[in-house]
C-alpha atoms as a PDB file:
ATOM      1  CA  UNK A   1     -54.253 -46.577-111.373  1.00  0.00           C
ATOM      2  CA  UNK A   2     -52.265 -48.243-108.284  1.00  0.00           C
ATOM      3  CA  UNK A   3     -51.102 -46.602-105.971  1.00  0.00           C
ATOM      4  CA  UNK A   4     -49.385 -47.076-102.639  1.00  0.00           C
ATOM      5  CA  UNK A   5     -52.128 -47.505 -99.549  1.00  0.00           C
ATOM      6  CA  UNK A   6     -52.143 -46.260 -96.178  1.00  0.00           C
ATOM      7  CA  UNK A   7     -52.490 -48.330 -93.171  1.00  0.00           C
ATOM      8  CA  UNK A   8     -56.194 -47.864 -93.023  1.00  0.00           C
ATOM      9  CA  UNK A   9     -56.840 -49.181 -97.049  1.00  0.00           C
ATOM     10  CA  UNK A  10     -54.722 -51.625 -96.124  1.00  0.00           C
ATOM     11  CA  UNK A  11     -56.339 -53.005 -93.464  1.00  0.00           C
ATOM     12  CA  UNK A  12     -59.965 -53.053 -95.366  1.00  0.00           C
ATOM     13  CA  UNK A  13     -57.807 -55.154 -98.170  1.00  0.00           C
ATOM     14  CA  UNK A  14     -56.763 -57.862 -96.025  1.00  0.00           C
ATOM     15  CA  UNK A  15     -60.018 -57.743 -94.446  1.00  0.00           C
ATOM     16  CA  UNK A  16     -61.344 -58.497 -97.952  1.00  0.00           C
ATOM     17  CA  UNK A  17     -58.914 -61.027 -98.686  1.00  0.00           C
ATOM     18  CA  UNK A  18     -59.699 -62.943 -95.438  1.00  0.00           C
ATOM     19  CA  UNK A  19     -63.093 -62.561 -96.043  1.00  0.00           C
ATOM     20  CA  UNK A  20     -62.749 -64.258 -99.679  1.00  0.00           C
ATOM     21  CA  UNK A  21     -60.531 -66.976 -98.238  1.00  0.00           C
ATOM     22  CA  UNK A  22     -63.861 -68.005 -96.383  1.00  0.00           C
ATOM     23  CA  UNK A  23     -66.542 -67.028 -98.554  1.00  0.00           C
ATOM     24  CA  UNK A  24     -67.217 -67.277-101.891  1.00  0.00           C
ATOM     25  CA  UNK A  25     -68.918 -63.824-102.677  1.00  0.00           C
ATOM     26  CA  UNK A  26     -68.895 -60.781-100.348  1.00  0.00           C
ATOM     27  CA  UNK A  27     -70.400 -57.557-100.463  1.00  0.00           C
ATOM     28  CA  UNK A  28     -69.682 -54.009 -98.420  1.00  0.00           C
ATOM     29  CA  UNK A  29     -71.563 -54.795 -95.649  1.00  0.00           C
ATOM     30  CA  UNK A  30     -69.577 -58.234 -94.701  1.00  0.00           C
ATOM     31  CA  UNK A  31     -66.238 -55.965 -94.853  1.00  0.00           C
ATOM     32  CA  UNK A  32     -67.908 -53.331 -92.479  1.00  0.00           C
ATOM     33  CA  UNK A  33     -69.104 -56.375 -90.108  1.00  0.00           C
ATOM     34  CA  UNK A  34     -65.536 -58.181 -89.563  1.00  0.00           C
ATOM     35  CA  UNK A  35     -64.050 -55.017 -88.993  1.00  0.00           C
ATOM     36  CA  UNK A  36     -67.082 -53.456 -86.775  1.00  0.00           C
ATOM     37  CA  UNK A  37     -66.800 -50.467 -89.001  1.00  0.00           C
ATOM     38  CA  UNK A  38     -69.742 -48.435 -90.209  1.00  0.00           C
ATOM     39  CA  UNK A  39     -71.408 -48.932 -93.382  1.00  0.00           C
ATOM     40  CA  UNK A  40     -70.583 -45.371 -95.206  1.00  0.00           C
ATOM     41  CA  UNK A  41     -66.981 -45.543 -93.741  1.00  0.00           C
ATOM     42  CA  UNK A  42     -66.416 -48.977 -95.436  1.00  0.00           C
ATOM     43  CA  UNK A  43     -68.167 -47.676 -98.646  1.00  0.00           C
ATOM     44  CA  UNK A  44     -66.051 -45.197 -98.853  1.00  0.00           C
ATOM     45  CA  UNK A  45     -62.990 -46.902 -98.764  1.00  0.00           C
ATOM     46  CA  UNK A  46     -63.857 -49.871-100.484  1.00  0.00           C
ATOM     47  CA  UNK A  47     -64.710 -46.868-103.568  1.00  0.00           C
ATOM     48  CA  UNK A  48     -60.719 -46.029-102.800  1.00  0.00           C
ATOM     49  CA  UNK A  49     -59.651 -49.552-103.454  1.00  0.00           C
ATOM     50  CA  UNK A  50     -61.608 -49.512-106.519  1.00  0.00           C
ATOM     51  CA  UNK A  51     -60.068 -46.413-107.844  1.00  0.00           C
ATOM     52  CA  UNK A  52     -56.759 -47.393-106.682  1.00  0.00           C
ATOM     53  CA  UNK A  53     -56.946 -50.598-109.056  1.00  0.00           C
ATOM     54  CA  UNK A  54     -57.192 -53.330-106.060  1.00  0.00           C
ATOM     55  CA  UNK A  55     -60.603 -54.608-105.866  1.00  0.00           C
ATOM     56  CA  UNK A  56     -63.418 -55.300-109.021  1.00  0.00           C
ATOM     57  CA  UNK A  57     -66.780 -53.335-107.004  1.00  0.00           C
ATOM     58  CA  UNK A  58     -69.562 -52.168-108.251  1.00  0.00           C
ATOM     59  CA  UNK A  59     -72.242 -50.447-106.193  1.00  0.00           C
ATOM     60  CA  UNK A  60     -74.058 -53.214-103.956  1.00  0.00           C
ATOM     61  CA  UNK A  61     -72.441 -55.940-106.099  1.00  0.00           C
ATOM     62  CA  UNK A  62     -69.733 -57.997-105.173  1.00  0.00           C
ATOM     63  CA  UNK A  63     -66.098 -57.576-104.357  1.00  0.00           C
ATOM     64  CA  UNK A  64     -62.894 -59.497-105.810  1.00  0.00           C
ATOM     65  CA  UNK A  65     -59.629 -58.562-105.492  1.00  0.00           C
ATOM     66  CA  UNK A  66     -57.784 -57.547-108.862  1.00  0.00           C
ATOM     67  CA  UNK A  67     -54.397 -59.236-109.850  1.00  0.00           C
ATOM     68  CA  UNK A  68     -52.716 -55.834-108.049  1.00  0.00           C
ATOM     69  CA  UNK A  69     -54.819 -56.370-104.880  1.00  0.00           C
ATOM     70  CA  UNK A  70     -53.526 -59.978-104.149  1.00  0.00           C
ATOM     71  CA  UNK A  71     -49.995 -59.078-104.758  1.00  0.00           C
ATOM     72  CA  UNK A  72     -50.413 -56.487-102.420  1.00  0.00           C
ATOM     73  CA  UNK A  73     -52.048 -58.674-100.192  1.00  0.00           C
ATOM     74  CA  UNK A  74     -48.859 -61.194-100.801  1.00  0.00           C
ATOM     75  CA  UNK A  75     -46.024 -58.000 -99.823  1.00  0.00           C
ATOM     76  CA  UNK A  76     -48.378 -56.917 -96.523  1.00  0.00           C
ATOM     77  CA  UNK A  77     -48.462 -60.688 -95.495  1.00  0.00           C
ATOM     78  CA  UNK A  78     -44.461 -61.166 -96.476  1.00  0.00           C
ATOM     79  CA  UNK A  79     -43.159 -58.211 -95.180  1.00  0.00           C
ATOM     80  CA  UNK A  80     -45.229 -58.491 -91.788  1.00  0.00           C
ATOM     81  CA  UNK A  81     -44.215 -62.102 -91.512  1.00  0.00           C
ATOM     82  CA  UNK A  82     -40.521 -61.501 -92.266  1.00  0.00           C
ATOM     83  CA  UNK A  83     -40.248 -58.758 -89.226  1.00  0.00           C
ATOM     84  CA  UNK A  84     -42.463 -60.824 -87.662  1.00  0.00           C
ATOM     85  CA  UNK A  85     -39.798 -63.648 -87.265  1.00  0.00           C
ATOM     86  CA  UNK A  86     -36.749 -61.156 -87.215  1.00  0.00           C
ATOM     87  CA  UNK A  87     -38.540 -59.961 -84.240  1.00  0.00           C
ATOM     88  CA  UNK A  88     -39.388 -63.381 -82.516  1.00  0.00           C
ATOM     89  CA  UNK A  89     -36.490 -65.052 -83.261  1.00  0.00           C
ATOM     90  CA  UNK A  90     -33.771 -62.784 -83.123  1.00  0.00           C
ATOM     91  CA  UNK A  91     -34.390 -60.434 -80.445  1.00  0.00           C
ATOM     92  CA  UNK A  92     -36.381 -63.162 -78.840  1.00  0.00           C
ATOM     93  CA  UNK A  93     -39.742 -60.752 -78.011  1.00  0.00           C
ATOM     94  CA  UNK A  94     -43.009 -63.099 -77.605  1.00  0.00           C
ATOM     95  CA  UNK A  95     -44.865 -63.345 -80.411  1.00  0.00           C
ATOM     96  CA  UNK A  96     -47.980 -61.420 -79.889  1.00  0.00           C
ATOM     97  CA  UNK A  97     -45.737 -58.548 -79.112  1.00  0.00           C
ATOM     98  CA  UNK A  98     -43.632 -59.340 -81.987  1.00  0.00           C
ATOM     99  CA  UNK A  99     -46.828 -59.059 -84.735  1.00  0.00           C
ATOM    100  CA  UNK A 100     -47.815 -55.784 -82.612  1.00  0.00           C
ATOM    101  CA  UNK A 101     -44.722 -54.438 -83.227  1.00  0.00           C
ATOM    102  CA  UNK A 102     -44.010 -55.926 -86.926  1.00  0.00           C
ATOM    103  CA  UNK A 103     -47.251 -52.958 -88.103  1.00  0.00           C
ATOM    104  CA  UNK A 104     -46.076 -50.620 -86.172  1.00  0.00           C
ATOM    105  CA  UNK A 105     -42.324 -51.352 -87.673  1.00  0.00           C
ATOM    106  CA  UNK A 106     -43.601 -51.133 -91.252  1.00  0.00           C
ATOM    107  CA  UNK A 107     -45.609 -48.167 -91.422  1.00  0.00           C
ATOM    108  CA  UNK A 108     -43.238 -45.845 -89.767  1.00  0.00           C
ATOM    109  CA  UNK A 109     -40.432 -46.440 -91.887  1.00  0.00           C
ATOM    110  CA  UNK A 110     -40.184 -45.010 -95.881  1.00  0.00           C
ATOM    111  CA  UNK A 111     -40.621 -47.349 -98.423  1.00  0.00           C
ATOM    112  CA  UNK A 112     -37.228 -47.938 -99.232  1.00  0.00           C
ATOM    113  CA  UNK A 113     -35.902 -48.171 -95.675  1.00  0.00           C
ATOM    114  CA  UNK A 114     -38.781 -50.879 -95.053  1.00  0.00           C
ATOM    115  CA  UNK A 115     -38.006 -52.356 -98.323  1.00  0.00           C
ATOM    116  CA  UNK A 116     -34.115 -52.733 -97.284  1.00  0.00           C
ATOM    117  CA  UNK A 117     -34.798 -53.779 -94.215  1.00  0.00           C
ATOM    118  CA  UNK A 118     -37.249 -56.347 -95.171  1.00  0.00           C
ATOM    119  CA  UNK A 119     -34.563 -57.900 -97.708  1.00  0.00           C
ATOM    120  CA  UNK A 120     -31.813 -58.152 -95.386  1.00  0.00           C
ATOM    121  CA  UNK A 121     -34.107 -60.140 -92.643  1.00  0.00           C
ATOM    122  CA  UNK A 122     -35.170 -61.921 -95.566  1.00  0.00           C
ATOM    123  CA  UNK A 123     -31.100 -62.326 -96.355  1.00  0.00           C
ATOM    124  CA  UNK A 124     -30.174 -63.326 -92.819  1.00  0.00           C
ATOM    125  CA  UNK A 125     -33.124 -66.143 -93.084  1.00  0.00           C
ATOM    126  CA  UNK A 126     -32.011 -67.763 -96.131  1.00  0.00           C
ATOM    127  CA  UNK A 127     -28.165 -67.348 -95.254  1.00  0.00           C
ATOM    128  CA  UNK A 128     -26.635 -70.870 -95.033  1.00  0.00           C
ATOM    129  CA  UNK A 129     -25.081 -69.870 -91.687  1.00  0.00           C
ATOM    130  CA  UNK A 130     -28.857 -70.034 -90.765  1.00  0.00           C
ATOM    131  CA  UNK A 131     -27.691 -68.181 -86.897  1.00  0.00           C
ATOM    132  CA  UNK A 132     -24.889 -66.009 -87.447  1.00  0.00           C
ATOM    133  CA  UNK A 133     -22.259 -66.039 -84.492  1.00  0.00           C
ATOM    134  CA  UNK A 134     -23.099 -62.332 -83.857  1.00  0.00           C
ATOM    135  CA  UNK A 135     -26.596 -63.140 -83.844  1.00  0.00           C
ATOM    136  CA  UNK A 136     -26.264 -65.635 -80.900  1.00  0.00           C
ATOM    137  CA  UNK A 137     -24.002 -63.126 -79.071  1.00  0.00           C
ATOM    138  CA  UNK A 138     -26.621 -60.477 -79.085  1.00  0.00           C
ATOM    139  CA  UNK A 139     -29.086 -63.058 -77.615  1.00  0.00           C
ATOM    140  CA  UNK A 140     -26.965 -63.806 -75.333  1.00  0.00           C
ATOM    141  CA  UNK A 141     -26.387 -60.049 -74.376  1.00  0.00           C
ATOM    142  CA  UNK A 142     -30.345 -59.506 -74.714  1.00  0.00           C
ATOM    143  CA  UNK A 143     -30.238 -62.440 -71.782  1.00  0.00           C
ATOM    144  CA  UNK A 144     -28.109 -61.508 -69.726  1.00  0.00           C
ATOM    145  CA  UNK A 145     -27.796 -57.633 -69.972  1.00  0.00           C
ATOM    146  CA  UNK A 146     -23.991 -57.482 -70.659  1.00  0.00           C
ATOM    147  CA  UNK A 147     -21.433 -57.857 -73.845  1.00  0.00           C
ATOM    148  CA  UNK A 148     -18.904 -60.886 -73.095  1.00  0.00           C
ATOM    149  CA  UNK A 149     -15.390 -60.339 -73.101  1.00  0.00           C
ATOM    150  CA  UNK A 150     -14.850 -61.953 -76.193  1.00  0.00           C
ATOM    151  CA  UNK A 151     -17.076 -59.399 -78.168  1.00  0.00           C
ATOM    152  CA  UNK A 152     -15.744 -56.196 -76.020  1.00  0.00           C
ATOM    153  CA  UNK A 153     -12.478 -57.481 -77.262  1.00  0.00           C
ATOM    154  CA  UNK A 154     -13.747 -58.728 -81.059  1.00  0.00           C
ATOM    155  CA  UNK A 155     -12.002 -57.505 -84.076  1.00  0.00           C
ATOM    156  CA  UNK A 156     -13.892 -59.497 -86.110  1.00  0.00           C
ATOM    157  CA  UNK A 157     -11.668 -62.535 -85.435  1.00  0.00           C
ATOM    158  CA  UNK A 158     -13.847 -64.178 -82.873  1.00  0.00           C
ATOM    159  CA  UNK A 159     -17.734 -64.731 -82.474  1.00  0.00           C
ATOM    160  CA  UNK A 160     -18.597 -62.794 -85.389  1.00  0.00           C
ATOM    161  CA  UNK A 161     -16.293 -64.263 -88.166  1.00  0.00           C
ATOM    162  CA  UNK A 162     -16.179 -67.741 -86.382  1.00  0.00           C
ATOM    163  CA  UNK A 163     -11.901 -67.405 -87.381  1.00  0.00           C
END
């Protein structure tokens, strides 16, 4: 019954779970209001979730998100925060920008490219190094639009290995 969603589904689901993080009950027509979408559009895809085992609906009634929805909720939220920070912290690009670019990053990749990419951010964040050597040197570079000499000349036995 679950099955991967596109960019649009996706965007009704968080809508729903935002929605639910403020209110106790909603129905179709509160989804179609915070996201100034029409009525029959919003029916329609709300039907999709349904099918696609995310949400509990039935017609007019009221809409929950299923044990599948949240955790897809949870990934979106993860994986957008995750590039998010790679983004704003490593290549140093404002944050609005950065959360632009984190959606546009995630659903133009494959699933396992975005999924292998997500873990080694996720890696690089967690790493006890906490800012790799290399890491610092590409801000730098970002900065000041040049290599140094001492990464031109690297063989892995200066900035990036800290020997």
């Amino acid at each position: 019954m679950e099955e991967k969603l596109t960019k649009s589904l996706e965007t009704y689901l968080l809508a729903i779970d935002t929605l639910l993080q403020n209110k106790e009950t909603i129905i179709v027509k509160d989804v179609a209001q915070y996201l100034n979408f029409g009525g029959a559009t919003t029916a329609d895809a709300i039907k999709k979730l349904k099918e696609k085992g995310y949400i509990n609906y039935k017609p007019y009634g009221n809409i929950t998100l299923t044990s599948s929805g949240k955790d897809a909720v949870a990934v979106k939220k993860y994986r957008h925060n995750t590039i998010t920070n790679f983004l704003n912290k490593v290549l140093d690009i404002d944050l609005k920008d950065a959360e632009n670019n984190a959606d546009i990053i995630e659903y133009s990749m494959t699933e396992d490219v975005l999924t292998r990419f997500v873990h080694f951010m996720d890696f690089m964040e967690q790493c006890t190094c906490k800012e790799p050597k290399w890491v610092k040197s590409c801000k730098s570079s970002l900065k000041t639009g040049k290599v140094s000499a001492k990464c031109k000349s690297c063989s892995g036995g200066c900035c990036c290995s800290g020997k």
